[in-house]
C-alpha atoms as a PDB file:
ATOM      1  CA  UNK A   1       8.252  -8.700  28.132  1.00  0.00           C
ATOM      2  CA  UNK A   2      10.657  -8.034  25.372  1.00  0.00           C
ATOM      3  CA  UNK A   3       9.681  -7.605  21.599  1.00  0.00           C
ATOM      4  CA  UNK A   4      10.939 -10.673  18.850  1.00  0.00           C
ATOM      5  CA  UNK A   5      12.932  -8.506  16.874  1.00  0.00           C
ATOM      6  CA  UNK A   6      14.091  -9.108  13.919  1.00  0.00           C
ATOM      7  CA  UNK A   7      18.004 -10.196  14.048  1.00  0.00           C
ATOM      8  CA  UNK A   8      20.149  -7.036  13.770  1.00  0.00           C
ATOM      9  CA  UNK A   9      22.167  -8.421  10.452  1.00  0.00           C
ATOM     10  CA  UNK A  10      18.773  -8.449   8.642  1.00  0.00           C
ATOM     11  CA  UNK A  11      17.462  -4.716   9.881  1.00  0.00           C
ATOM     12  CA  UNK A  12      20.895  -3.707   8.138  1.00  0.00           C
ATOM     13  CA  UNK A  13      20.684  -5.261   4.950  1.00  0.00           C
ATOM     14  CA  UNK A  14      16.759  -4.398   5.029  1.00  0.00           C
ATOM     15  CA  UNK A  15      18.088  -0.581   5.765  1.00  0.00           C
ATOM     16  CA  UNK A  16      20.915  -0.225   3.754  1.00  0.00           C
ATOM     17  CA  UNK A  17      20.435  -2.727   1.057  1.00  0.00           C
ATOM     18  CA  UNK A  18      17.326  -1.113  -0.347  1.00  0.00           C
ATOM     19  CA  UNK A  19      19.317   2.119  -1.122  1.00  0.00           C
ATOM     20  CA  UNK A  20      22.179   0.134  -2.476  1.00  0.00           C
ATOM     21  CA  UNK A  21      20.157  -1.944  -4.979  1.00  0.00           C
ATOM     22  CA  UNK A  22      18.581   1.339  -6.163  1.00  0.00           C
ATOM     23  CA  UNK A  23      21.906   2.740  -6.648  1.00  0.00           C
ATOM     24  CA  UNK A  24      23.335   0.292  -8.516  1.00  0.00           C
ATOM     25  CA  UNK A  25      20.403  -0.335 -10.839  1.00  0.00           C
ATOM     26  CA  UNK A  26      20.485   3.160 -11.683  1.00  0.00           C
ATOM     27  CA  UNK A  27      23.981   2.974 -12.082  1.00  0.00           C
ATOM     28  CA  UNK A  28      23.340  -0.013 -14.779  1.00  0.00           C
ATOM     29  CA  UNK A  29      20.681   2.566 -16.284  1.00  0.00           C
ATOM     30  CA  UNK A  30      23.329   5.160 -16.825  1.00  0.00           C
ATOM     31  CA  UNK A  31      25.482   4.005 -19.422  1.00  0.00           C
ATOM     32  CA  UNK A  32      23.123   2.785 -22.083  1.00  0.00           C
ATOM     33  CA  UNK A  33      20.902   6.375 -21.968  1.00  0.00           C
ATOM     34  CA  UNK A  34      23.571   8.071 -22.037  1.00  0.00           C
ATOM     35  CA  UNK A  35      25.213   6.228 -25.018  1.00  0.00           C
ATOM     36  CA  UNK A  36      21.576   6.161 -26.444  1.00  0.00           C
ATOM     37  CA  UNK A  37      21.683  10.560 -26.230  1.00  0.00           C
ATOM     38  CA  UNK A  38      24.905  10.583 -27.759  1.00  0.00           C
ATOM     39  CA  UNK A  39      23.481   8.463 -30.557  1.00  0.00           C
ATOM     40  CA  UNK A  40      20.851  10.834 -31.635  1.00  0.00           C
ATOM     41  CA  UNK A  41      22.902  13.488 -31.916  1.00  0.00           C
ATOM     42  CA  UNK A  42      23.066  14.758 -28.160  1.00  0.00           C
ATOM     43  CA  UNK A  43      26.225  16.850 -27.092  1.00  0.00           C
ATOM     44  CA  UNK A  44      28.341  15.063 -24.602  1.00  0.00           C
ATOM     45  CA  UNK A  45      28.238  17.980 -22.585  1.00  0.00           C
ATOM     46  CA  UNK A  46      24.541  17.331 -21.851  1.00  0.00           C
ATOM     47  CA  UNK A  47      23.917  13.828 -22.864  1.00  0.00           C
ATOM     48  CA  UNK A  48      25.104  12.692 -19.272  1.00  0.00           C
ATOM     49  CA  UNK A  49      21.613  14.612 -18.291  1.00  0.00           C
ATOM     50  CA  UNK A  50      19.776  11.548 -20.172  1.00  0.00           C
ATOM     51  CA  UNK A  51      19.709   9.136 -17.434  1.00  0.00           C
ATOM     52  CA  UNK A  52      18.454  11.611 -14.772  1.00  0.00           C
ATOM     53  CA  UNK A  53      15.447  12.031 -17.162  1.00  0.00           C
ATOM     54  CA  UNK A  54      14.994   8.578 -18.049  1.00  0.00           C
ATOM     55  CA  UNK A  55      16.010   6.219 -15.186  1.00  0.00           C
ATOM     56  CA  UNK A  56      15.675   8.258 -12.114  1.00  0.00           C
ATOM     57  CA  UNK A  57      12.514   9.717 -13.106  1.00  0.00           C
ATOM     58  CA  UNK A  58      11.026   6.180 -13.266  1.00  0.00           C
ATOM     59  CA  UNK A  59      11.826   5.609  -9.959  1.00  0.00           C
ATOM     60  CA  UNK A  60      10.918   8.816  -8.501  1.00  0.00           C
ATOM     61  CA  UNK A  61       7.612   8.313 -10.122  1.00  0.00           C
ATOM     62  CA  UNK A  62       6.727   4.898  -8.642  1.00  0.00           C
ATOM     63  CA  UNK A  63       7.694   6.475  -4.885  1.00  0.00           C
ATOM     64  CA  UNK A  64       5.247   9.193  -5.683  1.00  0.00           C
ATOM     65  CA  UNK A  65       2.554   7.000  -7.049  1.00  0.00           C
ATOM     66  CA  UNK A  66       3.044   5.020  -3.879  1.00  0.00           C
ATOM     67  CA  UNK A  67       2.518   8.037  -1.605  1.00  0.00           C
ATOM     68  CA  UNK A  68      -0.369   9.132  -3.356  1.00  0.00           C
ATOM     69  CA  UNK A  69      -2.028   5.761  -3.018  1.00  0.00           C
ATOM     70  CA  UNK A  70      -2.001   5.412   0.377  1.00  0.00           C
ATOM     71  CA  UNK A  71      -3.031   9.148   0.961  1.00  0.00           C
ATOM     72  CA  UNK A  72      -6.054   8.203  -1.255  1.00  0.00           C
ATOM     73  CA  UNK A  73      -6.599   5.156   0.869  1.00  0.00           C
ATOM     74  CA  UNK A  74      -6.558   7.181   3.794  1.00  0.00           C
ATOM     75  CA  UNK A  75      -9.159  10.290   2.411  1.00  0.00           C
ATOM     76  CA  UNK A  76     -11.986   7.232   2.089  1.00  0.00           C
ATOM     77  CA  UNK A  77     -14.971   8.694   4.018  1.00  0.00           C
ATOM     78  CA  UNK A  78     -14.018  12.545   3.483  1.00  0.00           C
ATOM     79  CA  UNK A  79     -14.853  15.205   0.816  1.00  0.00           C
ATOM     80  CA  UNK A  80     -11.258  15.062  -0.481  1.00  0.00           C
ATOM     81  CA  UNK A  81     -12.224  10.863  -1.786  1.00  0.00           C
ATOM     82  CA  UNK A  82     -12.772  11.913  -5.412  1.00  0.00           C
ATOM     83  CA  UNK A  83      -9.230  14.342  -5.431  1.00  0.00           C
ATOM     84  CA  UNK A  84      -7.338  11.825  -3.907  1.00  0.00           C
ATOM     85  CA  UNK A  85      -7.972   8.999  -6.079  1.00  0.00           C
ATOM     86  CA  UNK A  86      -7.678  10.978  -9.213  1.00  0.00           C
ATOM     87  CA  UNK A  87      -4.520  12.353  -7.824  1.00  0.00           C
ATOM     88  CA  UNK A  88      -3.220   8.813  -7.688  1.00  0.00           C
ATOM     89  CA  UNK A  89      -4.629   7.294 -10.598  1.00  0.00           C
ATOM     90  CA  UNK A  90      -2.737  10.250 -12.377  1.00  0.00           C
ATOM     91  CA  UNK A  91       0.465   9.318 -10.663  1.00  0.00           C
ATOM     92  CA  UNK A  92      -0.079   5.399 -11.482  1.00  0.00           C
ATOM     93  CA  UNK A  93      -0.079   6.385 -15.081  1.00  0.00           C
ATOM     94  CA  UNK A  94       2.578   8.924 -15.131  1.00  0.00           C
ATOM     95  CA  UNK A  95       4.590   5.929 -12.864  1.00  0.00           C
ATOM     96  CA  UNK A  96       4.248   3.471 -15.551  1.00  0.00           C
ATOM     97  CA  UNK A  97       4.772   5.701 -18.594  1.00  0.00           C
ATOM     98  CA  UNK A  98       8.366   6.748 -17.131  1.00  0.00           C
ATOM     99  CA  UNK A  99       8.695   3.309 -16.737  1.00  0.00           C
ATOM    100  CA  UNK A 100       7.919   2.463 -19.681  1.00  0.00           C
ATOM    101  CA  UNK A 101      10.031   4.709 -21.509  1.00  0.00           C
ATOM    102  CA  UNK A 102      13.349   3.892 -19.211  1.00  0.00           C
ATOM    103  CA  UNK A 103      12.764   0.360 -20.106  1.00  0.00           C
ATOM    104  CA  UNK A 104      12.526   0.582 -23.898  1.00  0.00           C
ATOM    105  CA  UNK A 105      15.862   3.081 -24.089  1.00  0.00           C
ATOM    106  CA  UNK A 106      17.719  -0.114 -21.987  1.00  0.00           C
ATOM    107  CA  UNK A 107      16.292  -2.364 -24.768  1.00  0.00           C
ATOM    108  CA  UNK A 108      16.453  -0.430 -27.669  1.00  0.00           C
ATOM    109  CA  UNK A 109      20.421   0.807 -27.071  1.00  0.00           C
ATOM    110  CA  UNK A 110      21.359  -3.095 -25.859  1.00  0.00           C
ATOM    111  CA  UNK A 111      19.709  -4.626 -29.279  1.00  0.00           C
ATOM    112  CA  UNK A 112      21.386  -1.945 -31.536  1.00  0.00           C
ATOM    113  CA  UNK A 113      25.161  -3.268 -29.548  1.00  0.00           C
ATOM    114  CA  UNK A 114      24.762  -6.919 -29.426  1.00  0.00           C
ATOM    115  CA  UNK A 115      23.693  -7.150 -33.161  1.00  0.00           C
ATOM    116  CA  UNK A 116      21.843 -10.077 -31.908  1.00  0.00           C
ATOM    117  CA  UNK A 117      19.176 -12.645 -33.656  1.00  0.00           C
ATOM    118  CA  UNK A 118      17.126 -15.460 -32.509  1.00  0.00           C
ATOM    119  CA  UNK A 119      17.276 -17.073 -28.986  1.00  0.00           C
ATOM    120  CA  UNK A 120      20.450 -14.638 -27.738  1.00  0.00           C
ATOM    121  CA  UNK A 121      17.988 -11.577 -29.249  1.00  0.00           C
ATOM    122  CA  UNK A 122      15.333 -12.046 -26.304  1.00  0.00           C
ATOM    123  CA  UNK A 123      17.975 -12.671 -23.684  1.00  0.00           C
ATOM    124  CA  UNK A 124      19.051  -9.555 -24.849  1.00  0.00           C
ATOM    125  CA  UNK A 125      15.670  -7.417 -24.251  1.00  0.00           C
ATOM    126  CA  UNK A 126      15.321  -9.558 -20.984  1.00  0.00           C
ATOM    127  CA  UNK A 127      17.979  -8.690 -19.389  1.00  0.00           C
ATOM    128  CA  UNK A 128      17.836  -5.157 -20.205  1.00  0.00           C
ATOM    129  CA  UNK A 129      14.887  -4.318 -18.988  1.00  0.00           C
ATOM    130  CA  UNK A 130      15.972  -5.683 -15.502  1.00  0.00           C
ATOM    131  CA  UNK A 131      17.751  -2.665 -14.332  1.00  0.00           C
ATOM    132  CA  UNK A 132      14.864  -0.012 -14.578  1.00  0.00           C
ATOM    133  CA  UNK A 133      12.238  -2.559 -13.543  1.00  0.00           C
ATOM    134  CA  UNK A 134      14.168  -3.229 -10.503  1.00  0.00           C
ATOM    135  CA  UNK A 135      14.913   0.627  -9.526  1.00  0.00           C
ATOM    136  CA  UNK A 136      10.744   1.085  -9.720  1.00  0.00           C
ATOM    137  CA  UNK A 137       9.836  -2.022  -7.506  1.00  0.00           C
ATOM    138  CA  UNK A 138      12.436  -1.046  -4.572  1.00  0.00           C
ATOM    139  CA  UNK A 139      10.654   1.614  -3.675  1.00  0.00           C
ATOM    140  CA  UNK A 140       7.546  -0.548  -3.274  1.00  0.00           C
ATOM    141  CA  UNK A 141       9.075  -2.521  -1.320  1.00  0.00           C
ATOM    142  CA  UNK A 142       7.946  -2.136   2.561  1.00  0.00           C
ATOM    143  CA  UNK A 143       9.817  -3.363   5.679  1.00  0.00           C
ATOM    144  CA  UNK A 144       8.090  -5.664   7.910  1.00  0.00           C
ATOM    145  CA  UNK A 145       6.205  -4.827  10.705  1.00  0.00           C
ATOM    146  CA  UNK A 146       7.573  -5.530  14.457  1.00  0.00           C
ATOM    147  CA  UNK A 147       4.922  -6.333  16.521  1.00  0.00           C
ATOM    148  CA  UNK A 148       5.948  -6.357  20.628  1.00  0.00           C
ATOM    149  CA  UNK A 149       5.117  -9.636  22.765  1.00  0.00           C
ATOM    150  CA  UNK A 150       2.229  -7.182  24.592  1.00  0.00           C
ATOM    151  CA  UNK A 151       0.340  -5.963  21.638  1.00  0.00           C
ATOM    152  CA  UNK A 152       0.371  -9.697  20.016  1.00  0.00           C
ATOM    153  CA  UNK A 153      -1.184 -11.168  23.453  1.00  0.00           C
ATOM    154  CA  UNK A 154      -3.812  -8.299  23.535  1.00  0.00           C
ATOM    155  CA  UNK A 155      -4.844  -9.863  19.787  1.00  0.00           C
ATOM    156  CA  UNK A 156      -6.068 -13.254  21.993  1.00  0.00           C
ATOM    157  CA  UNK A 157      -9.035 -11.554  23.581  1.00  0.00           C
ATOM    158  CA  UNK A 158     -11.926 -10.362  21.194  1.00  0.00           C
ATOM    159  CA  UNK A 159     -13.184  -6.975  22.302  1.00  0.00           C
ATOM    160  CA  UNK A 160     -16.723  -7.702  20.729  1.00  0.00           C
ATOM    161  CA  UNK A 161     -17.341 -10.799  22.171  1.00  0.00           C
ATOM    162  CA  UNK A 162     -16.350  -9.939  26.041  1.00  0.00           C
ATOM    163  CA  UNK A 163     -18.242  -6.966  27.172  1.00  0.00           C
ATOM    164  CA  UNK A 164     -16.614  -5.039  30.315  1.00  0.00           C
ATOM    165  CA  UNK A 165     -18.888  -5.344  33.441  1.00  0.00           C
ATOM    166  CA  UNK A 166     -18.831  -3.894  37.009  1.00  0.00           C
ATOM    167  CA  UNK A 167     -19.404  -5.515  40.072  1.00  0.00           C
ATOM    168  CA  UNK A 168     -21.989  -3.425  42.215  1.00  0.00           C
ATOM    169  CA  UNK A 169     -23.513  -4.692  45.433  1.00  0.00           C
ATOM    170  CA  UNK A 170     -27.788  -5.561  45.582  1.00  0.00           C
ATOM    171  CA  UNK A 171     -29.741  -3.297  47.197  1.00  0.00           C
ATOM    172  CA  UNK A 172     -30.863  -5.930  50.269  1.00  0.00           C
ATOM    173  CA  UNK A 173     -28.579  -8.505  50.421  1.00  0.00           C
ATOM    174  CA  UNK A 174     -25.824  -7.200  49.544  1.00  0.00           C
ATOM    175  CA  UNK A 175     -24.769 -10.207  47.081  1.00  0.00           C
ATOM    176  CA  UNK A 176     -22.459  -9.038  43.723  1.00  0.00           C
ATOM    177  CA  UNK A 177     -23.926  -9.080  40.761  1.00  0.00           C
ATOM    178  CA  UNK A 178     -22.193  -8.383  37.268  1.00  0.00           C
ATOM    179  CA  UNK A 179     -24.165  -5.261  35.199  1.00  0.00           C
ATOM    180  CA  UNK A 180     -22.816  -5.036  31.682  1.00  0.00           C
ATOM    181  CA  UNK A 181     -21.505  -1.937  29.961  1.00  0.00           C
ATOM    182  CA  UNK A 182     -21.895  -0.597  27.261  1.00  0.00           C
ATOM    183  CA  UNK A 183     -20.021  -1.981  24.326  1.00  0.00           C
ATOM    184  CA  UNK A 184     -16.994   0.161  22.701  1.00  0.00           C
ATOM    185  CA  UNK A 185     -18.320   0.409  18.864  1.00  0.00           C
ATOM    186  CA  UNK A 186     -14.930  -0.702  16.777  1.00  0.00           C
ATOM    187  CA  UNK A 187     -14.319   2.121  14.891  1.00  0.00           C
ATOM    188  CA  UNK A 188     -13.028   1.538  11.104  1.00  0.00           C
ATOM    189  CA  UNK A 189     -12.737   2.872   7.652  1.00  0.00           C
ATOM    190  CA  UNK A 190     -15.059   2.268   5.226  1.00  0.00           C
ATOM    191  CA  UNK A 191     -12.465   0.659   2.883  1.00  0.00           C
ATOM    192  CA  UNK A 192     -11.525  -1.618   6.472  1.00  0.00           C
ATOM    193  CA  UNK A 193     -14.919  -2.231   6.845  1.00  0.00           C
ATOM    194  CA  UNK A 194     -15.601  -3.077   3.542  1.00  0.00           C
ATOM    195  CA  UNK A 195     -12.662  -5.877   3.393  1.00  0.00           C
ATOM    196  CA  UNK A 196     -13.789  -7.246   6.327  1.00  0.00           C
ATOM    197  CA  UNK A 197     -17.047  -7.925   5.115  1.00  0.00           C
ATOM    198  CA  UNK A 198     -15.862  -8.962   1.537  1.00  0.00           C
ATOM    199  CA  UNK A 199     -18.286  -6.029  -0.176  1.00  0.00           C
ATOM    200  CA  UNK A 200     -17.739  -3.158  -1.628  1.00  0.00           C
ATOM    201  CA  UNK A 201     -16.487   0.270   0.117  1.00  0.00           C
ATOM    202  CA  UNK A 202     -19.361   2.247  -1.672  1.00  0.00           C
ATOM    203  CA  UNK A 203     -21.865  -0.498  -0.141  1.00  0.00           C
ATOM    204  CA  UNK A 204     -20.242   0.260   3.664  1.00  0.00           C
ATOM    205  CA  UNK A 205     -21.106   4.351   2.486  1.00  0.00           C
ATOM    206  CA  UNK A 206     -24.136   3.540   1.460  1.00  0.00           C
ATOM    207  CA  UNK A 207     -25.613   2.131   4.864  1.00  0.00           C
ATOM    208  CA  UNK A 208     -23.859   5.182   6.456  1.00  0.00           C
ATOM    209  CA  UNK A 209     -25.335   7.927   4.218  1.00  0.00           C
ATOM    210  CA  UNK A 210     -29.129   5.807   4.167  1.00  0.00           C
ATOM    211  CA  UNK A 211     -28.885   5.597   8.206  1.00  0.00           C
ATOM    212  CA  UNK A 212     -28.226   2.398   8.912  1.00  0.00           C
ATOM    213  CA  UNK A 213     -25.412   2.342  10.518  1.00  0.00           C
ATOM    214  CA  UNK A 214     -23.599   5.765  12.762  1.00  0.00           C
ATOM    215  CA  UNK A 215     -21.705   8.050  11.542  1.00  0.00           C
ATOM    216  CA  UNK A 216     -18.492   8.926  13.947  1.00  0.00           C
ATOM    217  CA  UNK A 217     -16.350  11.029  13.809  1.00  0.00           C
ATOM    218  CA  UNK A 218     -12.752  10.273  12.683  1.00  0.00           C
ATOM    219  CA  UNK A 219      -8.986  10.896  13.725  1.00  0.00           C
ATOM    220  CA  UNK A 220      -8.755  14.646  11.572  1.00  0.00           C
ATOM    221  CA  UNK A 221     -11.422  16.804  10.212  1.00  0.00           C
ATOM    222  CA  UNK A 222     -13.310  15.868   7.503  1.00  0.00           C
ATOM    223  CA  UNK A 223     -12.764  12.053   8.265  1.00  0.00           C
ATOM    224  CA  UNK A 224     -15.718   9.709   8.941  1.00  0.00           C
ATOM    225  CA  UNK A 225     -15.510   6.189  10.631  1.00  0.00           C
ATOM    226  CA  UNK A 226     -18.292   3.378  11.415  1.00  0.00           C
ATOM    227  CA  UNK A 227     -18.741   0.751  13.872  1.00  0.00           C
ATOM    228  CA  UNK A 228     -17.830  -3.159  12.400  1.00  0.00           C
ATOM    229  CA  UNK A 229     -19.737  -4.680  14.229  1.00  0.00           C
ATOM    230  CA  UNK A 230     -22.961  -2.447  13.723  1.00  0.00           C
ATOM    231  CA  UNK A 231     -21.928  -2.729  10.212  1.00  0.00           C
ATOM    232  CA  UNK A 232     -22.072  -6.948  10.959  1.00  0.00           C
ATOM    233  CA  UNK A 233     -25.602  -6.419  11.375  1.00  0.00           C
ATOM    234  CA  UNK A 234     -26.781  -3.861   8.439  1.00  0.00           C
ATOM    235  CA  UNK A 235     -25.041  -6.857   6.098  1.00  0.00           C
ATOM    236  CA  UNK A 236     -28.063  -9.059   4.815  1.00  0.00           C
ATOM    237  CA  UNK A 237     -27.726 -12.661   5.479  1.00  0.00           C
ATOM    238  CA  UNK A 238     -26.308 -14.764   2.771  1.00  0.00           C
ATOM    239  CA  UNK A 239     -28.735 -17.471   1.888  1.00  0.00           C
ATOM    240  CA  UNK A 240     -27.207 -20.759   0.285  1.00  0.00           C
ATOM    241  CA  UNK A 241     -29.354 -23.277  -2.285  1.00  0.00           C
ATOM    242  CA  UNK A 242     -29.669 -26.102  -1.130  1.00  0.00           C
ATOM    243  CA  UNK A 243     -29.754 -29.118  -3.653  1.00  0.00           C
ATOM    244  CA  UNK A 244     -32.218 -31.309  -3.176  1.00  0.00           C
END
């Protein structure tokens, strides 16, 4: 069966139009940084240098905060947890300081130009803090997922509600009868688990570390996954009042 695909027009402009908006709001970054170097005093011969430090390091810094939160999503479960989310909480910071800091040099060289008050003042400051805002969130920006016809059907059937079972002949008459297998745990994160069940990732540890649910071993070293639907049954029952 063939895949629904997404129409070729809008893989291009998905493709090629996420490096050309980054371009160009860089590119509307540029002149006011560099105009705002020259201002305080900057030679021209280096002052070009000022939106490389400004603009571009912005945006490099929300891709690398992006990496490092979804390495820290994936270390859940392993000894490297704690390093990986102070690793990214370190690059979330250093992500929105450099933003920060793009976005006020925008602001601060377009106010001293337009010499404007009132109303046209904060049209002013709006619109130039569009450029580096934009260059940041474009590299958060992830393309869709295309699923195939084949893995969408398998979705239907519900591995943990149809066991797999074998037909074997009886030992005198010979009549089939169905003998049920064992069940294939469904292996997940602790983070997966944990927003499946709407709790907390350190409550899905805690049953693991406490015994009461399995330990298995995950896709690298040092990784750890548990079984949902064992999990499904360590999770006390939620009791509702009842008014009378």
């Amino acid at each position: 069966m063939t895949s629904r695909r997404t129409p070729w027009h809008l893989r291009a402009a998905r493709k090629y139009g996420q490096s050309a908006v980054l371009y160009a709001a860089l590119a509307l970054s540029a002149p006011g940084e560099y105009a705002l170097a020259q201002l305080a005093g900057w030679d021209p011969s280096v002052a070009w240098l000022m939106p490389a430090v400004m603009s571009l390091y912005a945006a490099i810094g929300a891709s690398v905060a992006k990496s490092q939160k979804e390495v820290s999503r994936r270390a859940e479960g392993t000894p490297l947890e704690m390093e990986a989310r102070r690793r990214s909480r370190n690059a979330t910071v250093g992500a929105l300081l450099a933003l920060g800091m793009a976005t006020a040099a925008q602001i601060t060289w377009h106010v001293i130009t337009a010499d404007a008050y009132g109303p046209r003042l904060w049209v002013v400051i709006a619109v130039s803090a569009v450029p580096p805002l934009v260059a940041a969130h474009v590299l958060h920006i992830d393309p869709p997922m295309e699923i195939p016809d084949e893995a969408a059907e398998g979705t239907a059937k519900d591995p943990e509600q149809e066991p797999q079972t074998d037909e074997v002949d009886g030992s005198e008459g010979g009549a089939a009868t169905r003998v049920a297998q064992p069940e294939t745990p469904v292996l997940r994160t602790y983070a997966e688990v944990a927003e499946t069940l709407g709790v907390a990732p350190e409550t899905v540890r805690g049953w693991a570390n406490s015994g009461r649910v399995k330990k298995h071993p995950g896709p690298t070293p040092h990784t750890v996954r548990v079984d949902l639907k064992e999990c499904r049954m360590a999770q006390p029952p939620k009791y509702v009042k009842l008014e009378r």
